[in-house]
C-alpha atoms as a PDB file:
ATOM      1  CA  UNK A   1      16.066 -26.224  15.704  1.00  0.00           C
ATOM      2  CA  UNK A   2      12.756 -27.604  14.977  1.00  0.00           C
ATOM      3  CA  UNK A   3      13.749 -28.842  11.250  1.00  0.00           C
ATOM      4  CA  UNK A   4      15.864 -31.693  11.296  1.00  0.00           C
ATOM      5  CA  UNK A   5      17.536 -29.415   8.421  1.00  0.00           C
ATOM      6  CA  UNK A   6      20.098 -27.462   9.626  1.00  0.00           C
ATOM      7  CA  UNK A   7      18.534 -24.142   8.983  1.00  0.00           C
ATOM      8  CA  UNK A   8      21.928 -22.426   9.304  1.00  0.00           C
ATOM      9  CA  UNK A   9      23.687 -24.274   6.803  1.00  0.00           C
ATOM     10  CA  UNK A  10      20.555 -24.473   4.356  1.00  0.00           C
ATOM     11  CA  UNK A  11      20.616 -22.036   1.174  1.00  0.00           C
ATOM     12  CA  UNK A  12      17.287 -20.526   1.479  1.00  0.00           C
ATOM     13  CA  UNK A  13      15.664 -18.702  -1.609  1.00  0.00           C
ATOM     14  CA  UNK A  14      14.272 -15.657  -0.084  1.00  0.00           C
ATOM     15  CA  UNK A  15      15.894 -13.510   2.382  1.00  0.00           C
ATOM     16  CA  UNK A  16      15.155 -14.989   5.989  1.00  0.00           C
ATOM     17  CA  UNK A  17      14.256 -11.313   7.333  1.00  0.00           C
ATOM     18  CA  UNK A  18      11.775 -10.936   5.042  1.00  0.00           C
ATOM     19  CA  UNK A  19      10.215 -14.325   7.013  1.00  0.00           C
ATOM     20  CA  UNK A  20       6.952 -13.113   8.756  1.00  0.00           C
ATOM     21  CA  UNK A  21       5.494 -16.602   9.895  1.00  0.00           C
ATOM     22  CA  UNK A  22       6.336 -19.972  10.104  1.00  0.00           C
ATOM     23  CA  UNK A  23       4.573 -23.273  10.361  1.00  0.00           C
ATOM     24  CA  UNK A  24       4.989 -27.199  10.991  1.00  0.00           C
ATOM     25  CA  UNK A  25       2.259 -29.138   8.973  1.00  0.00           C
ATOM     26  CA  UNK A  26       1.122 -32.504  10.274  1.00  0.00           C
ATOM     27  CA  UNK A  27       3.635 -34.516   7.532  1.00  0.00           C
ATOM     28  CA  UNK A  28       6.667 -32.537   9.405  1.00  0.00           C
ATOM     29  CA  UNK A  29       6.838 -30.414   5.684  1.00  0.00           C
ATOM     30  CA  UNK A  30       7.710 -26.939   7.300  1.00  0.00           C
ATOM     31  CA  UNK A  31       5.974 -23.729   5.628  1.00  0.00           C
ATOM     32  CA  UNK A  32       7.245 -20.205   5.004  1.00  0.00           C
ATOM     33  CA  UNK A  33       5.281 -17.014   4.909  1.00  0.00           C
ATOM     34  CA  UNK A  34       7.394 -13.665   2.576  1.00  0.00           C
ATOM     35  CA  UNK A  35       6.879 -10.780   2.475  1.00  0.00           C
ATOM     36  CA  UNK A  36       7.777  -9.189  -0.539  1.00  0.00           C
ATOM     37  CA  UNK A  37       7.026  -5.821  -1.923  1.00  0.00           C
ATOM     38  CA  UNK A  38       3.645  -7.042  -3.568  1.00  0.00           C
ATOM     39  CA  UNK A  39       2.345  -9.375  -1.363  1.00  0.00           C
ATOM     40  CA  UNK A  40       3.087 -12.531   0.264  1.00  0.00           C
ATOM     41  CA  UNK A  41       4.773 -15.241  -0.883  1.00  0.00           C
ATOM     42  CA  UNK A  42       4.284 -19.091   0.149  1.00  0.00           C
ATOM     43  CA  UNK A  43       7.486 -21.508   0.607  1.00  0.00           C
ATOM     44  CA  UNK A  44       7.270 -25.063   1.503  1.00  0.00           C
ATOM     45  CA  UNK A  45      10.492 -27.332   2.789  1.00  0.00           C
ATOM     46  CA  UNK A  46       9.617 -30.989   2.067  1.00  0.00           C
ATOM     47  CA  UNK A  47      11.716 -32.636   4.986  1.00  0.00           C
ATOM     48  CA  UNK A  48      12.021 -36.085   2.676  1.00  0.00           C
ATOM     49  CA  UNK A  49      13.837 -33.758   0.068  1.00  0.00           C
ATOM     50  CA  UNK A  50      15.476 -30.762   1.719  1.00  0.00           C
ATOM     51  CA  UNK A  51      13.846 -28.814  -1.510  1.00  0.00           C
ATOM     52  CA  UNK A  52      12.581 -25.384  -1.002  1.00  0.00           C
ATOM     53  CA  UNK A  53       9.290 -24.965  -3.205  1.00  0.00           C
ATOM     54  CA  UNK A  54       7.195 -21.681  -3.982  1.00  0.00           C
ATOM     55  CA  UNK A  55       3.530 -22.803  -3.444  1.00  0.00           C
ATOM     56  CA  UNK A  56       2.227 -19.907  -4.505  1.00  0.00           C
ATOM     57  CA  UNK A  57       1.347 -15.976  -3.386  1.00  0.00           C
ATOM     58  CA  UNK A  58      -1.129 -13.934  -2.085  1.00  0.00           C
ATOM     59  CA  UNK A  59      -1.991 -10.217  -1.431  1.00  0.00           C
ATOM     60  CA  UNK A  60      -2.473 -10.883   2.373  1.00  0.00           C
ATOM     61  CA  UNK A  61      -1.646 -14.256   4.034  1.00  0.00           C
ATOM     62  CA  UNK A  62      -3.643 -14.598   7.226  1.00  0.00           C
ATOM     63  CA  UNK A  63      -3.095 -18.156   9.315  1.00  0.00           C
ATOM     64  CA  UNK A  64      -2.751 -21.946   8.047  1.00  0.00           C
ATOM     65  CA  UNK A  65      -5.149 -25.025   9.395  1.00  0.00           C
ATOM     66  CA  UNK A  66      -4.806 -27.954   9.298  1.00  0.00           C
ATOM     67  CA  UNK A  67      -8.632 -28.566   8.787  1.00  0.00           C
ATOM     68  CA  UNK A  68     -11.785 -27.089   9.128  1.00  0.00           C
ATOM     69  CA  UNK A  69     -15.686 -28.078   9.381  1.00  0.00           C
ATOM     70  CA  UNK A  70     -17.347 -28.179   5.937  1.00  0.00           C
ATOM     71  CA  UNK A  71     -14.243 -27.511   4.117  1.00  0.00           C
ATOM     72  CA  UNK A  72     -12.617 -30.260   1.646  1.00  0.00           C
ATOM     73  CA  UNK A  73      -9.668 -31.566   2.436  1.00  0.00           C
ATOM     74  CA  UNK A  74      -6.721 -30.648   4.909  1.00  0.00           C
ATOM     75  CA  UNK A  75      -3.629 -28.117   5.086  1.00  0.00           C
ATOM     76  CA  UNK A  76      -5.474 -24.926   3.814  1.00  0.00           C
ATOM     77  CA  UNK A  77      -4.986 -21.361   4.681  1.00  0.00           C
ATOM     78  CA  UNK A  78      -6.807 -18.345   4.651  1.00  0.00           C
ATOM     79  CA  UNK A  79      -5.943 -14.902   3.071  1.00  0.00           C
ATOM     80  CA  UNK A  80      -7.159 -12.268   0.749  1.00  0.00           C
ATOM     81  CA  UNK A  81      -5.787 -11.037  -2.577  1.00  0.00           C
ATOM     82  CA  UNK A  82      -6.231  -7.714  -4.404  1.00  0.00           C
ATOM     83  CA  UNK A  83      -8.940  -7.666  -6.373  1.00  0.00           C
ATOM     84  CA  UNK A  84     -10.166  -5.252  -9.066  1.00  0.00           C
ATOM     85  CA  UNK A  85     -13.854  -3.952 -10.175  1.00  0.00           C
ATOM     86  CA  UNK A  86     -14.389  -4.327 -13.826  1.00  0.00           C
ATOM     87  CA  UNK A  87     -13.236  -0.814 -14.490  1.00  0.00           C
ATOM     88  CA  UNK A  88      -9.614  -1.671 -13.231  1.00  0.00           C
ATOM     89  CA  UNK A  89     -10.134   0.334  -9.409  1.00  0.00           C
ATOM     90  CA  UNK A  90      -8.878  -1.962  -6.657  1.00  0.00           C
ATOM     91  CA  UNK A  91     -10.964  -2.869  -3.600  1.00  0.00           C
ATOM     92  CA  UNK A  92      -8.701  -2.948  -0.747  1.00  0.00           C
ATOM     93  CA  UNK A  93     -11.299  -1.660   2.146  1.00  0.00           C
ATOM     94  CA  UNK A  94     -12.573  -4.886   3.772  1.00  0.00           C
ATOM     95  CA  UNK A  95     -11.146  -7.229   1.543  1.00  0.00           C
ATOM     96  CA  UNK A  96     -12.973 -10.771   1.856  1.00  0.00           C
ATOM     97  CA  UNK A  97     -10.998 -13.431   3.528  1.00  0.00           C
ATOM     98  CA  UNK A  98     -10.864 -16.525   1.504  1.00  0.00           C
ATOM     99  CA  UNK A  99     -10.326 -20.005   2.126  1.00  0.00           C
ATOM    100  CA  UNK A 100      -7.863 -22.248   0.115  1.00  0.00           C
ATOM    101  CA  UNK A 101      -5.399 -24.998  -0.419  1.00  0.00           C
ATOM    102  CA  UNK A 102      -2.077 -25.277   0.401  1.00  0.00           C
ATOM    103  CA  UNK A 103      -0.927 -26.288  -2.669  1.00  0.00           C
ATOM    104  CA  UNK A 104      -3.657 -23.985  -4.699  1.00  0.00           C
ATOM    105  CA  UNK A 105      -0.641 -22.381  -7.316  1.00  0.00           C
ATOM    106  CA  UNK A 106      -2.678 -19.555  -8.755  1.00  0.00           C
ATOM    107  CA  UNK A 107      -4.946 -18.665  -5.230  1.00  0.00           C
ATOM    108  CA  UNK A 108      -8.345 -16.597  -6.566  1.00  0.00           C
ATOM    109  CA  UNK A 109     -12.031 -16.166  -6.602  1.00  0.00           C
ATOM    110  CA  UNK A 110     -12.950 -19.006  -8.403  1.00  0.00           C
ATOM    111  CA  UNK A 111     -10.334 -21.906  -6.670  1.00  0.00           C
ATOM    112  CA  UNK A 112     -11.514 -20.412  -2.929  1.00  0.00           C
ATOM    113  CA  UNK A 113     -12.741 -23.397  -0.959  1.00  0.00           C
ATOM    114  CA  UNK A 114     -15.150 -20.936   0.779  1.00  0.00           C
ATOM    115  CA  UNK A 115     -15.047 -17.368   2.494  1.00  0.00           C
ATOM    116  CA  UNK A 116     -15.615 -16.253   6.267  1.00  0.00           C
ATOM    117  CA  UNK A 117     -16.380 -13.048   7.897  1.00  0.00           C
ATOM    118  CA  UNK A 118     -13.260 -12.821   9.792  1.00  0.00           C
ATOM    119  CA  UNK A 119     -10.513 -15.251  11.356  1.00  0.00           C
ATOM    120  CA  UNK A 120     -12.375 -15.202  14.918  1.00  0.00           C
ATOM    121  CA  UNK A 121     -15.767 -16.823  12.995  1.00  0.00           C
ATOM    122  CA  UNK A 122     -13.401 -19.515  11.708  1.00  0.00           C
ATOM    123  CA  UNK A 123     -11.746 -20.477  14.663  1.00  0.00           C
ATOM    124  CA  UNK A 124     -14.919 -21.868  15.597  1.00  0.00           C
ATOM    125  CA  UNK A 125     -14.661 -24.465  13.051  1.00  0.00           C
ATOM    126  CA  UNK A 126     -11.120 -24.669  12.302  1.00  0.00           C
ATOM    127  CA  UNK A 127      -8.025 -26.870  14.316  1.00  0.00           C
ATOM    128  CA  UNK A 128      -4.945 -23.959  13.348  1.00  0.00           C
ATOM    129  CA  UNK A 129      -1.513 -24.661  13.542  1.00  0.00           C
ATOM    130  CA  UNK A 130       0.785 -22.612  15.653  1.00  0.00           C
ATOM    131  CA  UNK A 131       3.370 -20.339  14.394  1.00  0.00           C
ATOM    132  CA  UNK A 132       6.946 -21.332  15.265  1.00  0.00           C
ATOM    133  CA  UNK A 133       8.862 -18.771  16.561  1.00  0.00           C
ATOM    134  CA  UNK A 134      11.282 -17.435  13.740  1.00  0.00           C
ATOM    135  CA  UNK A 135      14.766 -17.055  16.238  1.00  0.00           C
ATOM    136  CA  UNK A 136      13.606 -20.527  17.192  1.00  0.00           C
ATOM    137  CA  UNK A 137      13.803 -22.124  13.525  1.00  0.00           C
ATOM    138  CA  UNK A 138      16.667 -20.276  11.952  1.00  0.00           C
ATOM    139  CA  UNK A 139      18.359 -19.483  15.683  1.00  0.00           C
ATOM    140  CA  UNK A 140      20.381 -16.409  16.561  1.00  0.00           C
END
C-alpha cells in the first residue's frame, strides 16, 4: 500500500472502478481522479484525517503538478471543461487546456491560472507528479 490508510478497510465514496488516476502530493495528501457519467470528479484523502473530500470536477482531467514556471502557487492540475457559445452549442473540438488549483471548487474560465497549447508544451515548464498504479494503492 502506498497510503498508510488501509485502502481495503477504508469506506471510499465513489466506486473504486470508476478510479482512472491516482496521485501522491508532496504533503503525503493522496488524490483521486472519477470518472463519472459527466465528467471527472476530484477526491482528496487528507492522511492527518483519514477524510475523503470532493475538491471539485471537471469535463476532462488531464495530469496534476506539483508546480510550474510562471504559475502561482503549487499543487495545480490541468484539464478542460465543456464550454458553451452564447447561443447554448457546446465546443468540444479542441477544447483549451486550462491551468488551475487543486483546491479551485468551481474550476472555469475566469479562476484558470493560465492556458497551454497542449500537455507536451507544459512539460517544459512543469515538475508532474507520477500516477500511482491503481492495483498498487487499493491492491488485488
Amino acid at each position: 500500500m502506498i497510503s498508510n490508510i488501509s485502502a481495503r478497510n477504508h469506506m471510499f465514496p465513489f466506486d473504486i472502478k470508476h478510479i482512472e488516476k491516482i496521485y501522491k502530493l508532496s504533503n503525503g495528501n493522496i488524490v483521486f481522479i472519477e470518472q463519472y457519467e459527466r465528467g471527472d470528479r476530484i477526491w482528496e484523502l487528507d492522511k492527518g484525517t483519514g477524510n475523503i473530500n470532493q475538491l471539485s470536477f471537471v469535463w476532462s482531467f488531464i495530469a496534476l503538478a506539483q508546480k510550474c514556471e510562471n504559475i502561482r502557487g503549487e499543487d495545480i492540475y490541468f484539464a478542460s471543461n465543456l464550454e458553451y457559445w452564447f447561443a447554448g452549442g457546446s465546443k468540444i473540438d479542441n477544447p483549451e487546456i486550462r491551468i488551475f488549483n487543486l483546491k479551485n471548487k468551481s474550476p472555469w474560465r475566469n479562476t484558470d491560472l493560465g492556458i497551454t497549447p497542449s500537455i507536451n508544451y507544459a512539460k517544459e515548464f512543469c515538475n508532474f507528479y507520477e500516477q500511482i498504479q491503481k492495483d498498487k494503492f487499493f491492491g488485488k
